[in-house]
C-alpha atoms as a PDB file:
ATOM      1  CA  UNK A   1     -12.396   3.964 -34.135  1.00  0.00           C
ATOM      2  CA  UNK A   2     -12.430   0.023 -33.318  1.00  0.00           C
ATOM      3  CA  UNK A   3     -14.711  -0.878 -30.659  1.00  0.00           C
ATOM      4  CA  UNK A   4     -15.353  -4.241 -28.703  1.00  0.00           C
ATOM      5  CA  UNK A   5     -18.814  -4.951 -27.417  1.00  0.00           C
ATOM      6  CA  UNK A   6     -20.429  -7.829 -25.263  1.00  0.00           C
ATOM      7  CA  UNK A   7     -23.588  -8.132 -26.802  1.00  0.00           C
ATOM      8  CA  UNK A   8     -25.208  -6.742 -29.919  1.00  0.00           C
ATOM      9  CA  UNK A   9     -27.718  -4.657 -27.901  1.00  0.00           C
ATOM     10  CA  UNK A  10     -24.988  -2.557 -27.299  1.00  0.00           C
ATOM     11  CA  UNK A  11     -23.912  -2.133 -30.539  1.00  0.00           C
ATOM     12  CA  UNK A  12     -27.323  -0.980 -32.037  1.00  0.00           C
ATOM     13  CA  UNK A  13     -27.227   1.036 -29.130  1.00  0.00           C
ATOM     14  CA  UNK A  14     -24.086   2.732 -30.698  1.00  0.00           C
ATOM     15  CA  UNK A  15     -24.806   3.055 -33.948  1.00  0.00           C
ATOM     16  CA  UNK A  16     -26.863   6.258 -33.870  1.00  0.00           C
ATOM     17  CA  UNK A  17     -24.454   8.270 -31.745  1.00  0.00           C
ATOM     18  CA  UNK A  18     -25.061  12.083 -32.048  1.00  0.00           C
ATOM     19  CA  UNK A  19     -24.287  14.113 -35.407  1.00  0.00           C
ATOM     20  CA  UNK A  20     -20.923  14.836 -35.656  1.00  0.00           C
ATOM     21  CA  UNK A  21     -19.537  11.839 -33.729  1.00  0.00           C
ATOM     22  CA  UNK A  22     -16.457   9.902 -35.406  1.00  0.00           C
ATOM     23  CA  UNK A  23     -17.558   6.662 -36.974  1.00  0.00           C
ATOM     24  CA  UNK A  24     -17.185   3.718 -35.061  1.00  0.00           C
ATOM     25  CA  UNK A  25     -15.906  -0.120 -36.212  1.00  0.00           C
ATOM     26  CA  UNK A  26     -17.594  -2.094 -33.616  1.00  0.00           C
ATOM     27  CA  UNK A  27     -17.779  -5.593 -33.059  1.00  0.00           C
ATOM     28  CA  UNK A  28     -19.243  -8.033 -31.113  1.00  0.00           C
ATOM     29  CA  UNK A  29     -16.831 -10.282 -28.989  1.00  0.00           C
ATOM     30  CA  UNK A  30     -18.927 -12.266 -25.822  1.00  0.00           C
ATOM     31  CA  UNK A  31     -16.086 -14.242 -25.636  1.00  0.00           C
ATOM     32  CA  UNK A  32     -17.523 -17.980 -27.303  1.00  0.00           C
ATOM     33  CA  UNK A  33     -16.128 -17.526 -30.434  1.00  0.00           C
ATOM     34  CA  UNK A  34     -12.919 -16.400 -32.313  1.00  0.00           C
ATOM     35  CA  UNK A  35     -11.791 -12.752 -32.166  1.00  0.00           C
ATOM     36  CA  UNK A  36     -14.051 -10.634 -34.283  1.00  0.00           C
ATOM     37  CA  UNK A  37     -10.692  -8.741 -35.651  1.00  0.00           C
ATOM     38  CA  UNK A  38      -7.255  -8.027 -34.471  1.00  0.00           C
ATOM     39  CA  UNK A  39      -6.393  -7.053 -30.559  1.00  0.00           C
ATOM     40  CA  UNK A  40      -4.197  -4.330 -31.955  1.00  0.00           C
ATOM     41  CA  UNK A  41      -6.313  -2.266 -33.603  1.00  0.00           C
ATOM     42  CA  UNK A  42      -9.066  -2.128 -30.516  1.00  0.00           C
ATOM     43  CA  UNK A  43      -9.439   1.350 -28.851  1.00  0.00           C
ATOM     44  CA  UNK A  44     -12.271   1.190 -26.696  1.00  0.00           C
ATOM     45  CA  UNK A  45     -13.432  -2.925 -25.522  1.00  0.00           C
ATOM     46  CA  UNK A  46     -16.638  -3.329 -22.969  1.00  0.00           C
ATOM     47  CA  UNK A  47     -15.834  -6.972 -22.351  1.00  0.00           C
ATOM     48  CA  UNK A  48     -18.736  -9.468 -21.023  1.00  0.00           C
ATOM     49  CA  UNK A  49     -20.524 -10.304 -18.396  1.00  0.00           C
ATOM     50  CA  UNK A  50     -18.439 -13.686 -18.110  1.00  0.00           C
ATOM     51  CA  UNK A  51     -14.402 -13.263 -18.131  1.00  0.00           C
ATOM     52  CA  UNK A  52     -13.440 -14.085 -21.553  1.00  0.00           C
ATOM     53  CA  UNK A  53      -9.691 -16.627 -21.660  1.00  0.00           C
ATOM     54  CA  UNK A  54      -6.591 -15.049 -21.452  1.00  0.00           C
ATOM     55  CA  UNK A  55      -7.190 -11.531 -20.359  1.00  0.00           C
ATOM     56  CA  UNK A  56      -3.801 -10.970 -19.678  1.00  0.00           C
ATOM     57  CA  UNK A  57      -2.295 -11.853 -23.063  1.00  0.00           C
ATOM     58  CA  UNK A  58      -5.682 -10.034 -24.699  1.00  0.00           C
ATOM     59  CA  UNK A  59      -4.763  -7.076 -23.266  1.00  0.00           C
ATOM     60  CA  UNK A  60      -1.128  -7.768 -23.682  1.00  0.00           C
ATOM     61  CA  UNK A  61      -2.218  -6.969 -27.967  1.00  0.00           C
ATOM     62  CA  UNK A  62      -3.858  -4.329 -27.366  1.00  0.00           C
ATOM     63  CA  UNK A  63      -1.716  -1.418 -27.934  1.00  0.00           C
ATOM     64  CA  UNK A  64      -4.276   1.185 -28.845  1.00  0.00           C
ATOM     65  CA  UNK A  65      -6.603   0.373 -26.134  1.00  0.00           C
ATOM     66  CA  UNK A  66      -7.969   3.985 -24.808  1.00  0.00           C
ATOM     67  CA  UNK A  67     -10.948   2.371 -22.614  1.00  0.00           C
ATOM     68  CA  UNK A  68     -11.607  -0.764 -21.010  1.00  0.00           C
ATOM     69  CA  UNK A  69     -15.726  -0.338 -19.529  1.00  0.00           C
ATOM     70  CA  UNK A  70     -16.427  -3.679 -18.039  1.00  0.00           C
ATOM     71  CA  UNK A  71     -20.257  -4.273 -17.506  1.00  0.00           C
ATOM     72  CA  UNK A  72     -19.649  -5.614 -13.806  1.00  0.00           C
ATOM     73  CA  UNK A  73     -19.119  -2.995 -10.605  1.00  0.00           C
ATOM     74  CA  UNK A  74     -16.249  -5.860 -10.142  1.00  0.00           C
ATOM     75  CA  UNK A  75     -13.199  -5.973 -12.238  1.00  0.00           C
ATOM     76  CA  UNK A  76     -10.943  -7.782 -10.426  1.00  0.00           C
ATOM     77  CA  UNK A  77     -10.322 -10.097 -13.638  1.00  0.00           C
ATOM     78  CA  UNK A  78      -9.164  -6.849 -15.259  1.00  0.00           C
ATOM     79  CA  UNK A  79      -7.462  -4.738 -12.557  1.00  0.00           C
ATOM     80  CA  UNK A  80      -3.948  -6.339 -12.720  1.00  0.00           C
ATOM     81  CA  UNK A  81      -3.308  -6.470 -16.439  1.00  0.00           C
ATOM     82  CA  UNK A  82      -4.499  -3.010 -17.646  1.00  0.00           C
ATOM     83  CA  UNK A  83      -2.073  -0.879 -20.138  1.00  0.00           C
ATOM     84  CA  UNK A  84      -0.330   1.843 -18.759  1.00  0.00           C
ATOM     85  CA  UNK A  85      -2.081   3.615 -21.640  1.00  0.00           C
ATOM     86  CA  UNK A  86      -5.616   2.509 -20.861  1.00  0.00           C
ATOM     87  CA  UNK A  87      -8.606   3.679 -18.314  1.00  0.00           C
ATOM     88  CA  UNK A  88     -10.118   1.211 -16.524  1.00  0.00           C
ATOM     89  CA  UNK A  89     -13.983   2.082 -15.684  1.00  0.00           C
ATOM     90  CA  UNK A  90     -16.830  -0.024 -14.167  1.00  0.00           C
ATOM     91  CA  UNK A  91     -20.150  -0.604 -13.729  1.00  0.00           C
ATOM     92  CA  UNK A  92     -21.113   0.948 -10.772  1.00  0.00           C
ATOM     93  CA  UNK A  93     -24.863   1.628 -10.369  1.00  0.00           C
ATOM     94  CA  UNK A  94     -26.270  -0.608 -13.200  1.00  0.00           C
ATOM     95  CA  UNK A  95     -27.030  -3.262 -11.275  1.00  0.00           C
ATOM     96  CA  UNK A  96     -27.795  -1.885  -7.799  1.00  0.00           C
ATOM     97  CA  UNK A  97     -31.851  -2.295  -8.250  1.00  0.00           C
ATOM     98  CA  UNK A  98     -31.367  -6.183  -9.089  1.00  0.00           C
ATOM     99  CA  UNK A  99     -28.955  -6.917  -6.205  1.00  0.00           C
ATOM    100  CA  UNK A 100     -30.892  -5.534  -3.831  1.00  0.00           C
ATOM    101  CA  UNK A 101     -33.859  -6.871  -4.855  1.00  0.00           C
ATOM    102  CA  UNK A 102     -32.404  -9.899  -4.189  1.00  0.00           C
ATOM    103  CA  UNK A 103     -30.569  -9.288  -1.239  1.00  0.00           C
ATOM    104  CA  UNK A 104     -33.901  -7.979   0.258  1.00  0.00           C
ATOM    105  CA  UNK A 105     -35.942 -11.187  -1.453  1.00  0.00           C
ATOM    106  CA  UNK A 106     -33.157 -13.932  -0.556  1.00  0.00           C
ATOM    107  CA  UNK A 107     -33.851 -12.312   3.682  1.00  0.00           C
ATOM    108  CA  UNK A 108     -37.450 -12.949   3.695  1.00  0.00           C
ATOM    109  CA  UNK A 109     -36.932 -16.002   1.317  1.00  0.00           C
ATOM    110  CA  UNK A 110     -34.787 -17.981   4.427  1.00  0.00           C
ATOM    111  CA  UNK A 111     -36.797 -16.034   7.104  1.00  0.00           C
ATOM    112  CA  UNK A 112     -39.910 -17.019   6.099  1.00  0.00           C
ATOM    113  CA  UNK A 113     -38.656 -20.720   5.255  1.00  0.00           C
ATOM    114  CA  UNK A 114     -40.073 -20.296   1.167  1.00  0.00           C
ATOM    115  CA  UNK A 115     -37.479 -23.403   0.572  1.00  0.00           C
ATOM    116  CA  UNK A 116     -38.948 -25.613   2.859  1.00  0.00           C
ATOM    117  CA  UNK A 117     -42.447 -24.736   2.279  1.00  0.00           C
ATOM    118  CA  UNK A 118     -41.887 -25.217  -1.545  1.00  0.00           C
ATOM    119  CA  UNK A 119     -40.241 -28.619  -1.167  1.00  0.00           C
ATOM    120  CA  UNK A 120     -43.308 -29.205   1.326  1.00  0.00           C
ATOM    121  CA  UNK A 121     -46.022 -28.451  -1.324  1.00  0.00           C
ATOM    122  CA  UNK A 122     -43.845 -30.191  -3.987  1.00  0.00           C
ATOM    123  CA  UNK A 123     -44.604 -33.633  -1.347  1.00  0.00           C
ATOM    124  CA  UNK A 124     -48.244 -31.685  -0.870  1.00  0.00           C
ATOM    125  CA  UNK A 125     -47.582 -31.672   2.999  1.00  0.00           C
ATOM    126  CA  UNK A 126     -49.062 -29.348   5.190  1.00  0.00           C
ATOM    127  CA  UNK A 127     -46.195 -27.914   7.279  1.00  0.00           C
ATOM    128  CA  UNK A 128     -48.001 -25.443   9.273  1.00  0.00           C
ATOM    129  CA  UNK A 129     -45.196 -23.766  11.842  1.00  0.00           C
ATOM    130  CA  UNK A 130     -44.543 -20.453  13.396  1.00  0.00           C
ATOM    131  CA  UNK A 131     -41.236 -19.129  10.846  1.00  0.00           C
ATOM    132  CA  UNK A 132     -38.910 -16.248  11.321  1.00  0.00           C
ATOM    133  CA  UNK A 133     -39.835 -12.329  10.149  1.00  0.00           C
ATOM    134  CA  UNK A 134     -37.596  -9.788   9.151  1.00  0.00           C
ATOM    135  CA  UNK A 135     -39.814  -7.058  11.598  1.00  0.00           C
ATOM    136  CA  UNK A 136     -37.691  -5.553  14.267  1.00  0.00           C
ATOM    137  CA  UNK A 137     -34.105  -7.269  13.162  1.00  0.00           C
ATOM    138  CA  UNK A 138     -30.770  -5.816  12.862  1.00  0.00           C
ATOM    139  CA  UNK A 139     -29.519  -5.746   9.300  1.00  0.00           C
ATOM    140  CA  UNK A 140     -25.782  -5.257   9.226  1.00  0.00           C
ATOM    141  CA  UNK A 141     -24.626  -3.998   5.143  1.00  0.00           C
ATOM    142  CA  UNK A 142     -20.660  -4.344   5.088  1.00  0.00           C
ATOM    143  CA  UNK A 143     -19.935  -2.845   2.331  1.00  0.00           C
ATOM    144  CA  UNK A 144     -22.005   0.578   2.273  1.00  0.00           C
ATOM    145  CA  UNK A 145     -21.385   1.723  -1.721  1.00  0.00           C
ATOM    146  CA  UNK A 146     -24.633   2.333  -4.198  1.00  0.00           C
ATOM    147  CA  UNK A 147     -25.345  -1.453  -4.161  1.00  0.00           C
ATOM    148  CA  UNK A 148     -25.804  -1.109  -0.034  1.00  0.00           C
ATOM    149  CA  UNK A 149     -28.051   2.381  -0.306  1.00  0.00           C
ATOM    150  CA  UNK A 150     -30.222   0.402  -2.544  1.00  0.00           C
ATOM    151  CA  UNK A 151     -30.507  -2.549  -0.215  1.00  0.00           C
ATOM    152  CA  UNK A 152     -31.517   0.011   2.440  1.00  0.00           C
ATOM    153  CA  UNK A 153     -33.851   1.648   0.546  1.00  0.00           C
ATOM    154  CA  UNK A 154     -35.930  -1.466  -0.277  1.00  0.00           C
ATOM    155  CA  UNK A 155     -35.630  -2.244   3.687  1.00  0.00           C
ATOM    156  CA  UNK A 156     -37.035   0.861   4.685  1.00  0.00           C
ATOM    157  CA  UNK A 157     -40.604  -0.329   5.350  1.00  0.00           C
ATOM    158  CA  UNK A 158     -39.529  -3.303   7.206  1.00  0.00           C
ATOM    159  CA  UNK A 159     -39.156  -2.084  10.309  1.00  0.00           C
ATOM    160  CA  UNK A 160     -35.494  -3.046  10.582  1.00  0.00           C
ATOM    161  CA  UNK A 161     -32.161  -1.464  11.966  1.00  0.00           C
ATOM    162  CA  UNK A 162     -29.739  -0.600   9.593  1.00  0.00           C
ATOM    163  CA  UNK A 163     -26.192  -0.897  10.623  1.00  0.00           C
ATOM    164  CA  UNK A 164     -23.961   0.299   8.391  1.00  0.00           C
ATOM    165  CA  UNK A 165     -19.963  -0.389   7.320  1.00  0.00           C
ATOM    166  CA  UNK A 166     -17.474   0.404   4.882  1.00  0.00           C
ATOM    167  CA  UNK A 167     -14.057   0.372   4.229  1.00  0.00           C
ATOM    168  CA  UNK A 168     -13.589   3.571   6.271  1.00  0.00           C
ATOM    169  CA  UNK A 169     -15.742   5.117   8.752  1.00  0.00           C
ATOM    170  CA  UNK A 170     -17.629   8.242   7.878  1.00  0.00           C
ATOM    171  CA  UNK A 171     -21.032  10.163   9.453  1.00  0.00           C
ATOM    172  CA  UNK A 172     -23.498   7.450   9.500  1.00  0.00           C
ATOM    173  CA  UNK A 173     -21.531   4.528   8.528  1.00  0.00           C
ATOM    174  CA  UNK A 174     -18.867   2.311  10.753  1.00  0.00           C
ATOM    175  CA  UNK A 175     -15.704   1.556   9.847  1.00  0.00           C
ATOM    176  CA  UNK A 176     -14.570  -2.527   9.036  1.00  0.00           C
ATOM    177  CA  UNK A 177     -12.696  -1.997  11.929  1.00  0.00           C
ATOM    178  CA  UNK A 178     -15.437  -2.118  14.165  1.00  0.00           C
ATOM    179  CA  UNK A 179     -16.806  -5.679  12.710  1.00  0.00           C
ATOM    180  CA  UNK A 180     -16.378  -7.531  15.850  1.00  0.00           C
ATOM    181  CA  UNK A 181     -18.118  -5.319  17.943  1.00  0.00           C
ATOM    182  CA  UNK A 182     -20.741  -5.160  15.563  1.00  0.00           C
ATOM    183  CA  UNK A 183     -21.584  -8.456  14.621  1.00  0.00           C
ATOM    184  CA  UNK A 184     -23.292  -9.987  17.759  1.00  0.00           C
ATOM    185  CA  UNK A 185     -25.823  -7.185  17.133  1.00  0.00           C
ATOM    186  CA  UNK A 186     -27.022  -8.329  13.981  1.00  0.00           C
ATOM    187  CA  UNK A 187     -29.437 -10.888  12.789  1.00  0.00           C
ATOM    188  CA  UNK A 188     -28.673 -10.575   8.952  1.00  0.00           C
ATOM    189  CA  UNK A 189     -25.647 -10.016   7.406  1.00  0.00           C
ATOM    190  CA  UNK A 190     -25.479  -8.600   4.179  1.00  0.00           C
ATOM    191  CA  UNK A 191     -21.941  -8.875   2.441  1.00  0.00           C
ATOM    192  CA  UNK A 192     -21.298  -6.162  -0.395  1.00  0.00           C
ATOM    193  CA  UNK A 193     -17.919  -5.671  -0.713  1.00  0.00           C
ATOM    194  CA  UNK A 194     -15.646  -5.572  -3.918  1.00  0.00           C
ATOM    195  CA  UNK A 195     -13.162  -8.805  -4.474  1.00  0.00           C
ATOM    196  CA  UNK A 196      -9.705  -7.746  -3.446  1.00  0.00           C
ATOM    197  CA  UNK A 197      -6.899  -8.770  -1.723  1.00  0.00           C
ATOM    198  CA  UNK A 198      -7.925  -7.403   1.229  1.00  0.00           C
ATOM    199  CA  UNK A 199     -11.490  -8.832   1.153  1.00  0.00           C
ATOM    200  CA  UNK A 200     -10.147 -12.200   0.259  1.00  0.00           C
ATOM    201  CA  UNK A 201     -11.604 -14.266   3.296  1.00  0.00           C
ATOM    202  CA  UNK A 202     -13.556 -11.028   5.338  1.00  0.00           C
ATOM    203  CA  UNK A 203     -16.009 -13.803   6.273  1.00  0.00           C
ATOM    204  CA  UNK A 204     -13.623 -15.779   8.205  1.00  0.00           C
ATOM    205  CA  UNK A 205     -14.017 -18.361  11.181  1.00  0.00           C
ATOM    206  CA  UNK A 206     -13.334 -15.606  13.918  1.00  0.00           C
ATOM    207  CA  UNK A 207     -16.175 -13.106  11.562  1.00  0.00           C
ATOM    208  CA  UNK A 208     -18.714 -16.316  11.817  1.00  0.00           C
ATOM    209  CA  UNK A 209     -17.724 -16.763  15.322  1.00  0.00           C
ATOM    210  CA  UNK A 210     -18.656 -13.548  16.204  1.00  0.00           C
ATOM    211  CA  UNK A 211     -22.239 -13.650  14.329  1.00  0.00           C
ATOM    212  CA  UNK A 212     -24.992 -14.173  16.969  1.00  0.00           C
ATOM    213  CA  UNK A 213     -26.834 -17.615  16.897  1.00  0.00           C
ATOM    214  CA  UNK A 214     -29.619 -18.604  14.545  1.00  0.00           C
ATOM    215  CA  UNK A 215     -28.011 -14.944  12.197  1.00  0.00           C
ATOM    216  CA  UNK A 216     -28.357 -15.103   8.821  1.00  0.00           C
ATOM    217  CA  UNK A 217     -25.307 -14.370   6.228  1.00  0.00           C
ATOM    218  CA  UNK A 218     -26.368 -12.953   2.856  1.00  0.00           C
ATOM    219  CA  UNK A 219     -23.700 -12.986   0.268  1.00  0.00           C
ATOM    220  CA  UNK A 220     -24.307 -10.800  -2.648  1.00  0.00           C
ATOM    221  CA  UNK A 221     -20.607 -10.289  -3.314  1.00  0.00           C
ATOM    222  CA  UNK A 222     -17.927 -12.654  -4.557  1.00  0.00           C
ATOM    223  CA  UNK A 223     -17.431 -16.185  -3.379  1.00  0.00           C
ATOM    224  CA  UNK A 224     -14.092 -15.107  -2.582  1.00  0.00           C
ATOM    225  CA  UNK A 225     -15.171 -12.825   0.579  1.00  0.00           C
ATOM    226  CA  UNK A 226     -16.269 -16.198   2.402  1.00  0.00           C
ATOM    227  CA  UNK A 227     -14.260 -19.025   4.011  1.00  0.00           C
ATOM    228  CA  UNK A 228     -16.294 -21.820   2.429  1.00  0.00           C
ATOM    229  CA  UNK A 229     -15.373 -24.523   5.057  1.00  0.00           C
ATOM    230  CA  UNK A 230     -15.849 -21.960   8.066  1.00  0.00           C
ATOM    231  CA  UNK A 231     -19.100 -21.395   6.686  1.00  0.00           C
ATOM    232  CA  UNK A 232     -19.777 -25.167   6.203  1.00  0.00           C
ATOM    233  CA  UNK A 233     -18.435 -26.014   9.843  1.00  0.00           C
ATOM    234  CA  UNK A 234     -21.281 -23.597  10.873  1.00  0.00           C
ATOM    235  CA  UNK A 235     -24.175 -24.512   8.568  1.00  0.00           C
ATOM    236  CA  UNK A 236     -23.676 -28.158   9.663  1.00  0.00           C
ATOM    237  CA  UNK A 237     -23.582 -27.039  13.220  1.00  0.00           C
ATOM    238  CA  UNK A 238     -27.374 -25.654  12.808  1.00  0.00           C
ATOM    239  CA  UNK A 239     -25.734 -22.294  14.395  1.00  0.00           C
ATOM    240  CA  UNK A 240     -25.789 -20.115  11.370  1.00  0.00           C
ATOM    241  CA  UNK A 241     -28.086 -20.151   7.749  1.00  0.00           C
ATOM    242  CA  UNK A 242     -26.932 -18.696   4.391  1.00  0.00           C
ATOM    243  CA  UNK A 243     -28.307 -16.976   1.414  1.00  0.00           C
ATOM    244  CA  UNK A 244     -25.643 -17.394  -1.057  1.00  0.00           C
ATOM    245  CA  UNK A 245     -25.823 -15.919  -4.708  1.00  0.00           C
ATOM    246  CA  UNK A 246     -21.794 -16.262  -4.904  1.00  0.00           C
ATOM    247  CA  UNK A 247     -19.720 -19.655  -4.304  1.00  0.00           C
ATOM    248  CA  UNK A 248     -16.114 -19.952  -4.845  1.00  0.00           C
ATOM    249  CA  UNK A 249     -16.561 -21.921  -7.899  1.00  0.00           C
ATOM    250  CA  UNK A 250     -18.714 -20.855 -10.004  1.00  0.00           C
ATOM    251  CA  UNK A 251     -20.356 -22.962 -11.484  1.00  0.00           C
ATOM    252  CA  UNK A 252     -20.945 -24.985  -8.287  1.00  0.00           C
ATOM    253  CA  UNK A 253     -19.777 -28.258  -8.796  1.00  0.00           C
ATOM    254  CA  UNK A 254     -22.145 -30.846  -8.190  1.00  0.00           C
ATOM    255  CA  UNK A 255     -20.675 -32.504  -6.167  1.00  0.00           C
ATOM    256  CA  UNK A 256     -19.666 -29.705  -3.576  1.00  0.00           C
ATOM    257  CA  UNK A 257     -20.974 -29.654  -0.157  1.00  0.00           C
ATOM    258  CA  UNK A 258     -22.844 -26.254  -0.002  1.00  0.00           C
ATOM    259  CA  UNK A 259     -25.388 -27.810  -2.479  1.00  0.00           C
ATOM    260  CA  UNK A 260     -26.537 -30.291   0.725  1.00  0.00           C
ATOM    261  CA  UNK A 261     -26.204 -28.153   3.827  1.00  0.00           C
ATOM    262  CA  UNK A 262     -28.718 -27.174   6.108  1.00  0.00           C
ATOM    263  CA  UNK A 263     -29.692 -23.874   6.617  1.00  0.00           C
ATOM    264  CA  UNK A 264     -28.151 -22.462   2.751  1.00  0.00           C
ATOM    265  CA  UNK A 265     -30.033 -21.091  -0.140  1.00  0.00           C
ATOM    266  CA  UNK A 266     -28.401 -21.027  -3.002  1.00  0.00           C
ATOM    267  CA  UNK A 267     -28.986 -18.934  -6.613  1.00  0.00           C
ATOM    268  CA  UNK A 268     -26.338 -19.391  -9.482  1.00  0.00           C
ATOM    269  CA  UNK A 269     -25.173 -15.323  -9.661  1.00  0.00           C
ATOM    270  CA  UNK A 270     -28.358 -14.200 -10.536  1.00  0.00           C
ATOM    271  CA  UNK A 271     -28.898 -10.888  -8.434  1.00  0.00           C
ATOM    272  CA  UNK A 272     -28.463  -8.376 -11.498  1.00  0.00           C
ATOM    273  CA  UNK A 273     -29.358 -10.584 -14.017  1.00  0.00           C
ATOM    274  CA  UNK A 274     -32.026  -8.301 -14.832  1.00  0.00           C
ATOM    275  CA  UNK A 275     -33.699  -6.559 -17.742  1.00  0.00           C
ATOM    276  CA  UNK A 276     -33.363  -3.343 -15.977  1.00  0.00           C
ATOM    277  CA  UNK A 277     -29.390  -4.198 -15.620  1.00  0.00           C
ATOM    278  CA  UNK A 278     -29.423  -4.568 -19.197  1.00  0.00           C
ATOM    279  CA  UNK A 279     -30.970  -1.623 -20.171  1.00  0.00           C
ATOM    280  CA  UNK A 280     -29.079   0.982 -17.570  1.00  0.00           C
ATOM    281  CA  UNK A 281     -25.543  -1.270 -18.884  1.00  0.00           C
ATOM    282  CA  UNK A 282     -26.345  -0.312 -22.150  1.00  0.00           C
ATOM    283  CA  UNK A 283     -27.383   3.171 -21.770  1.00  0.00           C
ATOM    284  CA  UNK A 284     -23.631   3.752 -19.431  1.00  0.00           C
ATOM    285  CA  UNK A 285     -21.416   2.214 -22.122  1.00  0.00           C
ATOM    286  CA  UNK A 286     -23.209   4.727 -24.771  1.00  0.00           C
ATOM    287  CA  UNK A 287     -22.696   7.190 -22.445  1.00  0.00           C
ATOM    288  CA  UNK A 288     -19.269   6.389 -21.824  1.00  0.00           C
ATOM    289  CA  UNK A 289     -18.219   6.306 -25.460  1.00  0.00           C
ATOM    290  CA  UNK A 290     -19.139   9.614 -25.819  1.00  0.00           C
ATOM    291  CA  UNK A 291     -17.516  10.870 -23.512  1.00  0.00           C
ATOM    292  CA  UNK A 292     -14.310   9.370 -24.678  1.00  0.00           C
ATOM    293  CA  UNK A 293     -14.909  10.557 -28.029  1.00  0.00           C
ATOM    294  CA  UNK A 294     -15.646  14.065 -26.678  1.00  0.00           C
ATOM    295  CA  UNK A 295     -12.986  14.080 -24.529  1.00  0.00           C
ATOM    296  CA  UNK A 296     -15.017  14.861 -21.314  1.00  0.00           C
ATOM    297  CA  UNK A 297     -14.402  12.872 -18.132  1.00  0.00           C
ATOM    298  CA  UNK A 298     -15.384   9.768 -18.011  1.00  0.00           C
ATOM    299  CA  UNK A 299     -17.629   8.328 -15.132  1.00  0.00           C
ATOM    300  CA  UNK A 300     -16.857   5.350 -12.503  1.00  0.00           C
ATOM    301  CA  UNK A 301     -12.899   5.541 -13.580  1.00  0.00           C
ATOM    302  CA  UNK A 302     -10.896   2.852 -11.618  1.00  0.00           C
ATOM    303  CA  UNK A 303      -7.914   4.343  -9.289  1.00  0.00           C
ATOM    304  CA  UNK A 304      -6.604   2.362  -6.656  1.00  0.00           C
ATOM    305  CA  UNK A 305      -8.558   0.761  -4.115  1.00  0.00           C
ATOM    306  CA  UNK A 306     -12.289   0.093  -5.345  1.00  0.00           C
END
């Protein structure tokens, strides 16, 4: 069987499957390079972390492809140019621990004014002041999956309120229906939700209108889930601060305005850039191969809405 692989760690990881396991032609493609072999003969690809060019006329080739296992929870790159005769499956779970370590770390970070304080002992000032603290606040998740449990987790000796929202209401979690009621409640908002079409701009001007003054907006998703110059109009107005790990270019261009606005801390996609992400990405796509070649069902299978 012909197999595509991001990174080589994942091949050694499959070349020891379990006695009795067909043999496997795998390859490493991360997507610099030429094509390690031809399109047509792939069965199974785990593309990488970073889209590689022309997914849809890749996948256009591949007429064998049995299994496409990305190595993001997000595979909106992917989603729209699947084969009928393929099964689209994520990453759900792998990185959870590294996002919302820096979900939770990115909170205090702007709370507690670390930016400042660092540029302030980079001029070795002393800028004593009394700062924010993350005791006794309101966290609002929207988007409640494995990534938000996590981030609540990590909060729970914080002292904090956890407000909860997803797509659709269920016990203990609000609907994204209820947003604008629940918004003026909260002083951080964490954003967790998938890119789609219908997250494309959730952070609008009404959403940031509605956010209570001096709130903080965490985005741990996509760039795509914020209106950039809504959330510039408020940054500049010194109504609103940011902790932004997302931008809707990625990489940032120098020259873009987010890079120089008050109240915004910026990290270039770095929240499950982890060893730990590495390891659990490598053990689910080993996992997930043998499951394919077993024939049992395989585990975070794309259907619909995500």
């Amino acid at each position: 069987m012909k197999i595509w692989v991001a990174s080589q760690a994942i091949a050694d990881a499959l070349s020891g499957l379990p006695e009795g396991m067909p043999a496997l032609d795998c390859s490493v493609y991360d997507g610099k390079g030429p094509l390690p072999g031809r399109p047509e003969e792939v069965e199974v690809w785990v593309p990488p972390l970073v889209p590689v060019p022309d997914i849809p006329g890749l996948l256009g080739r591949m007429g064998k492809l049995r299994l496409l296992q990305t190595v993001t929870a997000g595979v909106e790159p992917y989603l729209p140019h699947v084969p009928e005769h393929a099964v689209l499956c994520n990453a759900r779970g792998v990185h959870d621990a590294g996002t919302a370590e820096w979900a939770v770390g990115a909170m205090i970070a702007v709370l507690r004014e670390f930016p400042g304080f660092a540029a302030a002992q980079a001029r070795r000032e002393w800028t004593y002041h009394h700062t924010g603290v993350l005791a006794d606040a309101t966290v609002l998740i929207v988007g409640y999956g494995s990534i938000g449990e996590a981030v609540e987790r990590r909060l729970a000796g914080f002292e904090v309120e956890i407000v909860r929202v997803a797509r659709t209401a269920r016990p203990g979690v609000h609907g994204q229906d209820e947003l604008p009621a629940l918004l003026p409640r909260a002083d951080v908002v964490v954003l967790l939700v998938p890119a789609t079409v219908s997250t494309a701009g959730l952070a609008d001007a009404r959403f940031l209108a509605a956010m209570k003054d001096g709130a903080l907006l965490v985005n741990a998703a996509r760039g795509s889930v914020v209106d950039t110059a809504a959330l510039l109009a408020e940054l500049e107005s010194g109504r609103l601060r940011a902790a932004l790990d997302v931008t809707p270019v990625e990489p940032l261009p120098a020259d873009h305005p987010l890079w120089t606005a008050p109240g915004v801390f910026i990290t270039p996609h770095v929240a499950g850039s982890t060893p730990a992400s590495v390891r659990r990405t490598v053990k689910l796509v080993r996992e997930q191969v043998i499951r394919h070649l077993t024939g049992e069902p395989l585990a975070n299978m794309i259907t619909g809405h995500y």
